[in-house]
Protein backbone atom coordinates (compact mmCIF):
# COMPACT_ATOMS: atom_id res chain seq x y z
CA UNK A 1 142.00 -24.37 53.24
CA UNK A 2 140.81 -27.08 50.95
CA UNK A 3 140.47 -24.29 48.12
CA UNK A 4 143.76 -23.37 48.44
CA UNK A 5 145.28 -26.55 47.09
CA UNK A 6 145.46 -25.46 43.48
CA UNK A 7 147.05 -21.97 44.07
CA UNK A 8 149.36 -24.11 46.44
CA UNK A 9 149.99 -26.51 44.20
CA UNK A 10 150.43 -24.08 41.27
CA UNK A 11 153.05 -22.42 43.26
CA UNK A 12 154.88 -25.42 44.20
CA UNK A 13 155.57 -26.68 40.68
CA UNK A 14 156.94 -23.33 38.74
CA UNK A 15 159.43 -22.82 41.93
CA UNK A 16 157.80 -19.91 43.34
CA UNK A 17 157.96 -19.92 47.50
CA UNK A 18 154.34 -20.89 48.20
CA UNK A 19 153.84 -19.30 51.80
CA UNK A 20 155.12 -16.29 50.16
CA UNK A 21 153.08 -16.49 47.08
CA UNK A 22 149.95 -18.21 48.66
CA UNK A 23 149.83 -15.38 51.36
CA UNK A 24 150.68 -12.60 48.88
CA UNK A 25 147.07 -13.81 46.36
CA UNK A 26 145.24 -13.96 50.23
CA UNK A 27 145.95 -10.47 50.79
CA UNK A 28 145.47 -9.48 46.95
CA UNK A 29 141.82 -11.30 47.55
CA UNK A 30 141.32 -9.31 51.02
CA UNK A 31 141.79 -6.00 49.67
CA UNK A 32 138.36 -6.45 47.81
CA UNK A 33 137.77 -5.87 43.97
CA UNK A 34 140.63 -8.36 43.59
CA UNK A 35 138.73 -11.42 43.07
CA UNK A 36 140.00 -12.09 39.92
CA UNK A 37 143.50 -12.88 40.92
CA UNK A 38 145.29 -16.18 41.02
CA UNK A 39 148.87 -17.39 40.06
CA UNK A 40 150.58 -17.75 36.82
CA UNK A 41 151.38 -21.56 36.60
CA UNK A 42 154.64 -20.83 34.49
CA UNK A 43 156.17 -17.65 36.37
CA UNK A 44 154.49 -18.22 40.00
CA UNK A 45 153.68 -14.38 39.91
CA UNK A 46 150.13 -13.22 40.90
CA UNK A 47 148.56 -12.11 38.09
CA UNK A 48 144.54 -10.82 36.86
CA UNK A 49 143.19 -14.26 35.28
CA UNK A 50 140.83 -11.93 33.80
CA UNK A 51 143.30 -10.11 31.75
CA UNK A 52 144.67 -13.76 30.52
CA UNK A 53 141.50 -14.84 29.83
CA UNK A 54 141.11 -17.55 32.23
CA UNK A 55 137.72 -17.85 33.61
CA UNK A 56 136.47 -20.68 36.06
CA UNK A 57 132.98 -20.60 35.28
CA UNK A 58 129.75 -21.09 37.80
CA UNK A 59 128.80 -24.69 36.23
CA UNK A 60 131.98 -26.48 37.11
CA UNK A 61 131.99 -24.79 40.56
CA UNK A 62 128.26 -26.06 41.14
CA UNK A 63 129.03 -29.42 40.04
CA UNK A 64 131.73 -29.81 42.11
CA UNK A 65 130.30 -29.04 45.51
CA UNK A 66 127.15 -31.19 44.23
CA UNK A 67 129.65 -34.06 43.51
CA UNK A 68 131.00 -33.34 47.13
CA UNK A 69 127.32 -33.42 48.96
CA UNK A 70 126.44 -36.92 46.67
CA UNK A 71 129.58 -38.51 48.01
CA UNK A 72 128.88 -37.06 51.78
CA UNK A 73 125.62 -38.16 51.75
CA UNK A 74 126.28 -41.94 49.92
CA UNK A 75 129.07 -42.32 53.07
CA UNK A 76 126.62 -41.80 55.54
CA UNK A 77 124.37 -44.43 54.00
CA UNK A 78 126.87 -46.52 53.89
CA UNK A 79 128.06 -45.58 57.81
CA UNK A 80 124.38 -46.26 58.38
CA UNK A 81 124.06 -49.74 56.81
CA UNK A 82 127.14 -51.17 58.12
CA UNK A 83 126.00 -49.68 61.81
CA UNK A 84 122.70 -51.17 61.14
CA UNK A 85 123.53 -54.59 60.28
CA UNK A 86 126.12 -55.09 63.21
CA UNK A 87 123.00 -53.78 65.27
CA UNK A 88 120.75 -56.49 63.95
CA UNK A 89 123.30 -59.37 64.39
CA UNK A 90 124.05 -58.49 67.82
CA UNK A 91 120.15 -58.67 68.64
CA UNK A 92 120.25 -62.01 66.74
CA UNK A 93 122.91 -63.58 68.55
CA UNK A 94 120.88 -62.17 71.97
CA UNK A 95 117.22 -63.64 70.56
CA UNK A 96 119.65 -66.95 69.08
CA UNK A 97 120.81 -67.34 72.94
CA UNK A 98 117.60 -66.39 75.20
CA UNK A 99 115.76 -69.40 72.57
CA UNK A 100 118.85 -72.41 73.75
CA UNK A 101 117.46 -74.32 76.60
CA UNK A 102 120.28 -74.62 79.30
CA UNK A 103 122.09 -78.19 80.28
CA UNK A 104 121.37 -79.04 83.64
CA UNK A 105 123.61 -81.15 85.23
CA UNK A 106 121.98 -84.92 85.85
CA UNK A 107 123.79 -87.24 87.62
CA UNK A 108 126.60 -87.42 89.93
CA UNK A 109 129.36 -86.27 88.19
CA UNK A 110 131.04 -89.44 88.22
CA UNK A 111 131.28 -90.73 84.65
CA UNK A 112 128.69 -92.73 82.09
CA UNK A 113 126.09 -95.04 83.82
């Protein structure tokens, strides 16, 4: 569904009915040898990008899903420093209070001597 977001969005801003027009390019796609088929951002009609001469080529597609694993991968770092460090504090604050000697009670109870 993610991909869909520019046909959707191409739909929404010329007017056209975008469940109409978004399920319409879907079936286009489905019926095979129709791969070339998107929507016309002024008209909102399906149209052959070929014949217009539009062309998304291979190199922005690769970049994009690299760009997409490089981010995935630099939030789990992150996910695994931040679960890593509230690891190590709560092991310091256990070490920090096994070291305290305890207070023993001395005396009666009854005040200063």
């Amino acid at each position: 569904h993610a991909l869909e977001v520019i046909p959707r969005t191409l739909a929404q801003n010329c007017g056209a009915n975008v469940i109409r027009t978004v399920t319409a390019l879907r079936a286009k796609h489905a019926a095979g040898g129709n791969s070339t088929f998107g929507i016309d951002g002024l008209t909102g009609n399906i149209i052959d990008m070929k014949e217009y001469g539009i062309w998304d080529p291979y190199a922005v597609k690769a970049q994009v899903f690299k760009t997409a694993i490089e981010t995935a991968v630099l939030l789990l770092r992150i996910d695994d420093i931040v679960s890593g460090s509230k690891k190590q504090s709560d092991v310091d604050a256990e070490k920090k209070a096994a070291n305290q000697p305890k207070m023993e009670q001395t005396g009666g109870g009854d005040g200063p001597e």
